[in-house]
Protein backbone atom coordinates (compact mmCIF):
# COMPACT_ATOMS: atom_id res chain seq x y z
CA UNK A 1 14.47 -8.38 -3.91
CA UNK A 2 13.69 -6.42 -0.53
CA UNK A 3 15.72 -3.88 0.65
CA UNK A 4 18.42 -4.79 3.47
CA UNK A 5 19.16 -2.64 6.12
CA UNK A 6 23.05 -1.35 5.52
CA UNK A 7 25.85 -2.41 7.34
CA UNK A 8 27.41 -0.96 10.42
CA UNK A 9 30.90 1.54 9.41
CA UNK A 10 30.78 3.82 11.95
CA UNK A 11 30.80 3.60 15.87
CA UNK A 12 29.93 6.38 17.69
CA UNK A 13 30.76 6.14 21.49
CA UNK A 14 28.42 7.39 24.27
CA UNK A 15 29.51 10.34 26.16
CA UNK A 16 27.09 12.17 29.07
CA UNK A 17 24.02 14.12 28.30
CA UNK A 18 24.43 17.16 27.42
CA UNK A 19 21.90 20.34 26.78
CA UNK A 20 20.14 19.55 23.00
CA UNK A 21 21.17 22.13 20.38
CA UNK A 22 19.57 23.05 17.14
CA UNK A 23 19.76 20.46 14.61
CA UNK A 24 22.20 22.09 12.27
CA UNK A 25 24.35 19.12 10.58
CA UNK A 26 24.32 15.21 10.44
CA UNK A 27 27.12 15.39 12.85
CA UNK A 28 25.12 17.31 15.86
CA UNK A 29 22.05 15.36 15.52
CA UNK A 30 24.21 12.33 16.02
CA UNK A 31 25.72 14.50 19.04
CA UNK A 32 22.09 14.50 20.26
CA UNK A 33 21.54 10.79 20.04
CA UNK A 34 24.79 10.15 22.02
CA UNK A 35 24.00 12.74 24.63
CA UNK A 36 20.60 11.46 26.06
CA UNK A 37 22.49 8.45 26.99
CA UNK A 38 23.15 9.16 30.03
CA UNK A 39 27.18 7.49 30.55
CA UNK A 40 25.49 4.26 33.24
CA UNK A 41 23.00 3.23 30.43
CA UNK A 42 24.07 -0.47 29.50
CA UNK A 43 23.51 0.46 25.97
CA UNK A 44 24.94 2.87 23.03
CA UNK A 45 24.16 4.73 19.73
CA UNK A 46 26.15 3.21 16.87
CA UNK A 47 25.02 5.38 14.03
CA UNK A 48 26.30 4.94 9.92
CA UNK A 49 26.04 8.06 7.54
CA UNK A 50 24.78 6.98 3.75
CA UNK A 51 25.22 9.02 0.91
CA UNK A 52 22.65 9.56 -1.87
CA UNK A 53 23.93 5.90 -3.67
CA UNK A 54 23.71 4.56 0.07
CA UNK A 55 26.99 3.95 0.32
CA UNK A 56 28.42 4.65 3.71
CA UNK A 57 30.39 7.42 4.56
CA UNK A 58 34.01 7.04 6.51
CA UNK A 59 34.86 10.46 6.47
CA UNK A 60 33.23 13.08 9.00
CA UNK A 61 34.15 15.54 6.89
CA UNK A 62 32.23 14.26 3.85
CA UNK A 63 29.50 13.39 6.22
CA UNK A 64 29.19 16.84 6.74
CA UNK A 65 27.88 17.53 3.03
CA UNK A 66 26.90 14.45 1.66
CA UNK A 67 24.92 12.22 4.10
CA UNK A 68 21.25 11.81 2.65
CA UNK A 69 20.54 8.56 5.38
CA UNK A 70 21.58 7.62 8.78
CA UNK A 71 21.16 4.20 10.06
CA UNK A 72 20.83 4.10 13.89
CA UNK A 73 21.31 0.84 16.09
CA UNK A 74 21.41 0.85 20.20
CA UNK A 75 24.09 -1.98 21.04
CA UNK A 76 24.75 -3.82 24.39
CA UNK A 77 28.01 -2.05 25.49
CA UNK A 78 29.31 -5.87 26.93
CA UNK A 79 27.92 -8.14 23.91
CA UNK A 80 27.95 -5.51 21.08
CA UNK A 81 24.64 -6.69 19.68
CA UNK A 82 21.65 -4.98 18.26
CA UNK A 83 18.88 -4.11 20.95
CA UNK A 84 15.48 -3.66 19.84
CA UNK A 85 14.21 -1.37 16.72
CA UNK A 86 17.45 -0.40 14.17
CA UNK A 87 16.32 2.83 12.67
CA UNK A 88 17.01 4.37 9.06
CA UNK A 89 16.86 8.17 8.87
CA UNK A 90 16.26 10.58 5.91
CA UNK A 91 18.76 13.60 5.94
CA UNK A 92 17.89 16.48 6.46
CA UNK A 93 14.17 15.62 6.88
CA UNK A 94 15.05 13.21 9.64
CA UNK A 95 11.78 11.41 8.60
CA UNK A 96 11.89 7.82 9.39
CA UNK A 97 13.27 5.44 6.22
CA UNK A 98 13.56 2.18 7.83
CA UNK A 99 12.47 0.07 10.91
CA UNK A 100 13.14 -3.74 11.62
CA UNK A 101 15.05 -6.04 14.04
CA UNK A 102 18.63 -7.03 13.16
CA UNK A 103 19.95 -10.78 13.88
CA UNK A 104 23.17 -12.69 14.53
CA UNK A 105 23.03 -15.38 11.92
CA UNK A 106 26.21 -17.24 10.65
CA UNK A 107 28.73 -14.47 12.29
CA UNK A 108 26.74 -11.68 10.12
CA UNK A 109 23.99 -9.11 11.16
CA UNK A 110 20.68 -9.90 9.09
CA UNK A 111 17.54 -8.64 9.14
CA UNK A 112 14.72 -10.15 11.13
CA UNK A 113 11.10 -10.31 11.81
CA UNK A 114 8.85 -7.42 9.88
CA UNK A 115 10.62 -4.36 8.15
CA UNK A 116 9.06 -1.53 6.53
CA UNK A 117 10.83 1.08 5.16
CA UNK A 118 8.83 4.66 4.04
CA UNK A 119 9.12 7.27 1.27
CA UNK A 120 10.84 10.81 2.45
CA UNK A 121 6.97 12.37 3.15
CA UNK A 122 4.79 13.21 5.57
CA UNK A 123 2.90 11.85 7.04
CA UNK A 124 4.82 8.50 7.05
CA UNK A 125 1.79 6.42 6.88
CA UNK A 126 0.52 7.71 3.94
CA UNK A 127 4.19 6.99 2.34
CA UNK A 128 4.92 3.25 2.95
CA UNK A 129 7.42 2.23 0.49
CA UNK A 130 7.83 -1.72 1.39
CA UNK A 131 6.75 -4.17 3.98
CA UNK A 132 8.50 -7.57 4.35
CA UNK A 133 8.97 -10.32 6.59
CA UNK A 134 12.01 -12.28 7.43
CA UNK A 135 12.77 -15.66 8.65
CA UNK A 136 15.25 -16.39 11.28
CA UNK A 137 17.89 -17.35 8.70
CA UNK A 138 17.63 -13.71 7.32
CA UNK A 139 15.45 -14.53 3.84
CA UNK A 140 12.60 -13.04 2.87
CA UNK A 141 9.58 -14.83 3.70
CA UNK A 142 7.48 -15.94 0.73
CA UNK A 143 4.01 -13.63 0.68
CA UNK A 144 5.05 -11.20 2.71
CA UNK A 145 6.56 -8.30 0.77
CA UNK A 146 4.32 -5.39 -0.09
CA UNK A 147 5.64 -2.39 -1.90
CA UNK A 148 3.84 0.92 -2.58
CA UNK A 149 4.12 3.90 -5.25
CA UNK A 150 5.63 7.17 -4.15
CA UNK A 151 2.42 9.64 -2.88
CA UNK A 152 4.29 13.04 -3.93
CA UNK A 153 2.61 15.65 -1.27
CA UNK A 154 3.28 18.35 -3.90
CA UNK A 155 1.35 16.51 -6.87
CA UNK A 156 -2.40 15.87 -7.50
CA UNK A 157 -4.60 12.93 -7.68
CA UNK A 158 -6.14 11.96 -11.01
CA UNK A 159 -8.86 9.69 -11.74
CA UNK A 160 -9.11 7.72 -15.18
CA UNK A 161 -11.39 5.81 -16.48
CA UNK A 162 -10.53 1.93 -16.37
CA UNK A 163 -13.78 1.16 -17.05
CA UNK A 164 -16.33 3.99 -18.06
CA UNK A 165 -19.56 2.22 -17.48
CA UNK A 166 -20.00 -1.33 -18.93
CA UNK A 167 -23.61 -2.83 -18.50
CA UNK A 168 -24.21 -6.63 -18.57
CA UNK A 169 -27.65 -8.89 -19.02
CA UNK A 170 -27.41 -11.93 -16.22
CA UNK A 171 -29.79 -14.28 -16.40
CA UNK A 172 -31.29 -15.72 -13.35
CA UNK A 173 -30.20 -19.18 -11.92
CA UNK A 174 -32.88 -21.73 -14.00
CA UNK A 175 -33.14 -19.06 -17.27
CA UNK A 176 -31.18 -20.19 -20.40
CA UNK A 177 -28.16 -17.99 -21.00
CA UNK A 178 -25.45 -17.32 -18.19
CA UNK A 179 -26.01 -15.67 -14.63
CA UNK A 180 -22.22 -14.52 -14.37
CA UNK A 181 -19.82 -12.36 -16.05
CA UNK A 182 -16.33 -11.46 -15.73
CA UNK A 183 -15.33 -7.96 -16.48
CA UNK A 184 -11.37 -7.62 -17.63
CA UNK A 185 -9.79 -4.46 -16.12
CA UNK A 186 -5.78 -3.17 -17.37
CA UNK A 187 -4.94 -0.70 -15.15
CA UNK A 188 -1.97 1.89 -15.53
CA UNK A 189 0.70 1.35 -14.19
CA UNK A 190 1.00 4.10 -11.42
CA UNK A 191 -2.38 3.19 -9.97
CA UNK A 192 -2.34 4.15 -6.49
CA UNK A 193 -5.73 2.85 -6.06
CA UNK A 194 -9.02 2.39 -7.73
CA UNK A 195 -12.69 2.89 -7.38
CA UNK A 196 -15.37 0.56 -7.91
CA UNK A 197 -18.51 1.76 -8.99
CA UNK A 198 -21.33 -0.93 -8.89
CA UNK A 199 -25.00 -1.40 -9.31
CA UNK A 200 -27.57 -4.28 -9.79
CA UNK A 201 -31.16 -4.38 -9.84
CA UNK A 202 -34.00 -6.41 -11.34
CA UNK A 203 -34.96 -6.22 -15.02
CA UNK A 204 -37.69 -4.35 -14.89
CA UNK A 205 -36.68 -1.47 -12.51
CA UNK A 206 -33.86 -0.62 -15.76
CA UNK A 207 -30.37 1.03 -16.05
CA UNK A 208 -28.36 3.42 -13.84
CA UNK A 209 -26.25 5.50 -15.26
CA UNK A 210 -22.97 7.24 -13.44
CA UNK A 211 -21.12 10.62 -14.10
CA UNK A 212 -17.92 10.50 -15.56
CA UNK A 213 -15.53 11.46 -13.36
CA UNK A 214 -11.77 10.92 -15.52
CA UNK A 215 -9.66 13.92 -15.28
CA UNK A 216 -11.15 15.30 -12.13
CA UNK A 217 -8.18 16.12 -9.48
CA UNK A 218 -7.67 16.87 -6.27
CA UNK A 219 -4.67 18.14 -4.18
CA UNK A 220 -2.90 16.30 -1.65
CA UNK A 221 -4.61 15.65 1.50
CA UNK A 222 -3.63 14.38 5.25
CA UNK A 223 -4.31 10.49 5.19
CA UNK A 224 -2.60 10.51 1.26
CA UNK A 225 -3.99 7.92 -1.27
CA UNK A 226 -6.92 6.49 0.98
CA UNK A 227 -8.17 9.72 2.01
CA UNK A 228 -8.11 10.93 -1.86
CA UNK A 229 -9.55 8.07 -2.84
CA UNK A 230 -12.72 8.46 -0.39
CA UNK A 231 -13.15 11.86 -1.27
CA UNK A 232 -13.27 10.69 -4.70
CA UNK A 233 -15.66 8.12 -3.53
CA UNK A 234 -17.91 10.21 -0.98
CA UNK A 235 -18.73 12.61 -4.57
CA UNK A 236 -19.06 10.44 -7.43
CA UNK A 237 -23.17 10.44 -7.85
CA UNK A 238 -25.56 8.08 -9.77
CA UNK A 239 -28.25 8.90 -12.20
CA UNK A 240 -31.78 6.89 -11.88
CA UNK A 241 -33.62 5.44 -9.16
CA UNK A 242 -32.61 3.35 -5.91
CA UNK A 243 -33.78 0.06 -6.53
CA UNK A 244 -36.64 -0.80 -4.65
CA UNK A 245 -36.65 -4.42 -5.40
CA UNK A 246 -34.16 -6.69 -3.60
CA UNK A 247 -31.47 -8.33 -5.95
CA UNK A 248 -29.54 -11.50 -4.62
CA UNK A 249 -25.96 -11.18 -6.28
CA UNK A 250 -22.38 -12.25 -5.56
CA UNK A 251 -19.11 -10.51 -6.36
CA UNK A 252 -15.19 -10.22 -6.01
CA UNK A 253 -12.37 -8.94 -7.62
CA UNK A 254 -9.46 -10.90 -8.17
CA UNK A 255 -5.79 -10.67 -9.88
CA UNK A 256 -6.06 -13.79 -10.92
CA UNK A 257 -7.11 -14.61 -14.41
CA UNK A 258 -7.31 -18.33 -13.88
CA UNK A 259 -9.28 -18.38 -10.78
CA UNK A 260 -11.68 -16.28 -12.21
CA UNK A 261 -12.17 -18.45 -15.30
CA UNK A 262 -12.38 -21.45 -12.87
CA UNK A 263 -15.03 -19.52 -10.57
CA UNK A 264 -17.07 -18.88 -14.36
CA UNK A 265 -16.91 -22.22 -15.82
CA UNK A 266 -17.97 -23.62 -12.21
CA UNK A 267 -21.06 -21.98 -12.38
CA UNK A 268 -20.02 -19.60 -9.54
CA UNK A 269 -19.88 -23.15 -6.78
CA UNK A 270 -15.42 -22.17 -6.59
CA UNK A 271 -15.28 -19.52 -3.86
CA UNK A 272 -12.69 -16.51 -5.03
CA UNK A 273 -9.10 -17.68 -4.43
CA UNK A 274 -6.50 -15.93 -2.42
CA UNK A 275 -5.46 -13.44 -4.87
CA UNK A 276 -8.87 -11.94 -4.46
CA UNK A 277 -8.50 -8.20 -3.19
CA UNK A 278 -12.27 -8.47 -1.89
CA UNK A 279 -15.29 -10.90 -1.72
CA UNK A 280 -18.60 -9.91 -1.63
CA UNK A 281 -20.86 -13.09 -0.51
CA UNK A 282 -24.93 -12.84 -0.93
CA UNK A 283 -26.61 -10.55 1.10
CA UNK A 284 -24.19 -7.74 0.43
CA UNK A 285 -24.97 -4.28 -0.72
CA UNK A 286 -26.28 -4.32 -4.38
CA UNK A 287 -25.51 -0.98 -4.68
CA UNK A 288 -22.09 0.97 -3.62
CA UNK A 289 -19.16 2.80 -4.31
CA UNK A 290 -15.84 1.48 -2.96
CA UNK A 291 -12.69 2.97 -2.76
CA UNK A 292 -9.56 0.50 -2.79
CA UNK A 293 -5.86 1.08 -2.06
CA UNK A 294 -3.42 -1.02 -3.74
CA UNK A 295 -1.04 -3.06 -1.63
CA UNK A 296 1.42 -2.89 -4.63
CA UNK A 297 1.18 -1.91 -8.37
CA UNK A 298 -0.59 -3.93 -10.53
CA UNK A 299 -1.71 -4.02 -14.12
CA UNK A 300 -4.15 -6.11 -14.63
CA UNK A 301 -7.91 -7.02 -12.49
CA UNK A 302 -10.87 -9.22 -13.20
CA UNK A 303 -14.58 -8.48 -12.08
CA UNK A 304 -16.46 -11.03 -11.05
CA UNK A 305 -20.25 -10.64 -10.57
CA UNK A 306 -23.26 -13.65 -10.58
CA UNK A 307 -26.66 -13.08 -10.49
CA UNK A 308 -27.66 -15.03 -7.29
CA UNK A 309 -31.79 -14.38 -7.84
CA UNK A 310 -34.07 -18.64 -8.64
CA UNK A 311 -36.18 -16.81 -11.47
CA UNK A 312 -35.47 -13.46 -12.26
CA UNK A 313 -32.95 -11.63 -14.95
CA UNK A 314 -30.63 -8.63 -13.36
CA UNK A 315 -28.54 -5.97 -14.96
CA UNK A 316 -25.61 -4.96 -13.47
CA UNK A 317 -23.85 -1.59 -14.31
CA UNK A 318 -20.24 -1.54 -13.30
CA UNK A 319 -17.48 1.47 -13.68
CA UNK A 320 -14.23 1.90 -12.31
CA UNK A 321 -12.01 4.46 -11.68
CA UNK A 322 -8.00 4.36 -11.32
CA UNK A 323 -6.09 7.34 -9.38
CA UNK A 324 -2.66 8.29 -10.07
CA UNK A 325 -0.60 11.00 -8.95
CA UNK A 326 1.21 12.09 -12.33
CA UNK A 327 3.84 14.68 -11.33
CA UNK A 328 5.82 17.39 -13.39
């Protein structure tokens, strides 16, 4: 289940602005907040100090030593309800944590409309923890959560090999055997991403071969898990010959088991269902590498590849690559 924005504890009244000091405690930076309101404003800061087991914290005192979140809200000073963006704050980072709308619904503040809520790491894009949508009754919306591993800015990127280089025969569309093939991928479970290494080229012009690339790493970089993974892209080469004759060939990747059976045993006329994570229709590029972030962790992938060409047999070389980001 999503997380919820906390509940409201502690008021904090607006007073007039005031010079801004160094940031030095949970307390001042609150000071801060009230201060560039100026006293006419028709709104105030109502701000909540969380411990490390998000529990709020009552006590200023306490707040002083053991607030690890703070969850801002700008009220209406006559109505008392929530005006635009609530905010969630890391302490002492004072990276952002949480963003979404809160709601009046049935006497009780809910959360509303899109909410994401982000790792404590810069930069905050690469670091999305969860994305989800609620309805106006406060529930999550079916389809609509996404959820992200941690990107540690202090840890490498790893590739391993999820598939080291598999090579299959397809027939062509009026040759006896079968023109498509499904390709079963188990990924770890820490997969921040994967890439997809593929080829396919007539018969005669024969196989590619790739470098392996498992155990390379890299450090950290600006942009996080996509940038690593088109780094990782941008340098993994290919052995052999462009192909100089065109191929006609279909592909996607899907998490779907089923659908991908279905798609087989239709003789490739079921177009990739909506649990496919990207569809490559005729005409495509019969020869790339593609880096792909995952929206949230998953196990467990299925290739799907036909061999689109009236008379003539293909081989297609596929290898894939997962990136983690194992840490000490």
């Amino acid at each position: 289940m999503a997380q919820r924005p906390v509940k409201r504890v502690v008021s904090v009244p607006t007073k007039a602005k005031a010079p801004v000091r160094p940031v030095a405690t949970p307390l001042s930076w609150a000071a801060q907040q009230r201060h560039a309101v100026p006293p006419t404003a028709s709104l105030y800061w109502e701000l909540t100090y969380f411990d490390a087991t998000n529990q709020p914290i009552t006590d200023s005192l306490i707040a002083l030593t053991d607030t690890k979140l703070i969850q801002c809200i700008r009220r209406d000073k006559s109505t008392q309800a929530p005006v635009g963006l609530t905010r969630q704050v890391y302490w002492p980072s004072l990276r952002s944590a949480a963003e979404g709308k809160l709601g009046l619904v049935a006497g009780e503040e809910k959360p509303v409309g899109p909410w994401t809520f982000w790792y404590d790491h810069a930069p905050s894009v690469s670091n999305k923890r969860l994305q989800v949508a609620y309805d106006a009754e406060g529930q999550a919306i079916a389809g609509t959560l996404q959820q992200w591993p941690e990107a540690q800015p202090s840890c490498k990127y790893v590739l391993e090999n999820v598939l080291p280089m598999a090579t299959s025969k397809l027939t062509c569309q009026f040759c006896p055997g079968t023109s498509r093939a499904i390709f079963p991928l188990d990924l770890p479970a820490d997969a921040l991403g994967i890439i997809f290494k593929f080829d396919i080229r007539d018969e005669a012009e024969g196989v590619v071969s790739f470098q392996n690339v498992a155990g390379v790493a890299v450090a950290f970089t600006v942009g996080g898990p996509m940038a690593a993974l088109s780094s990782y892209a941008n340098a993994w080469r290919s052995t052999g010959a462009t192909p100089t004759i065109s191929t006609k060939c279909t592909y996607f990747l899907t998490t779907d088991k089923e659908a991908a059976q279905q798609w087989y045993a239709s003789k490739g006329t079921i177009l990739p269902a909506a649990t496919a994570i990207f569809y490559a229709p005729e005409g495509n590029f019969t020869n790339e590498t593609r880096p792909l972030p995952l929206p949230s962790p998953l196990r467990n992938l299925y290739l799907c590849v036909q061999n689109n060409n009236v008379h003539t047999d293909a081989l297609a070389t596929i290898s894939i690559a997962a990136m983690r980001q194992p840490c000490p």
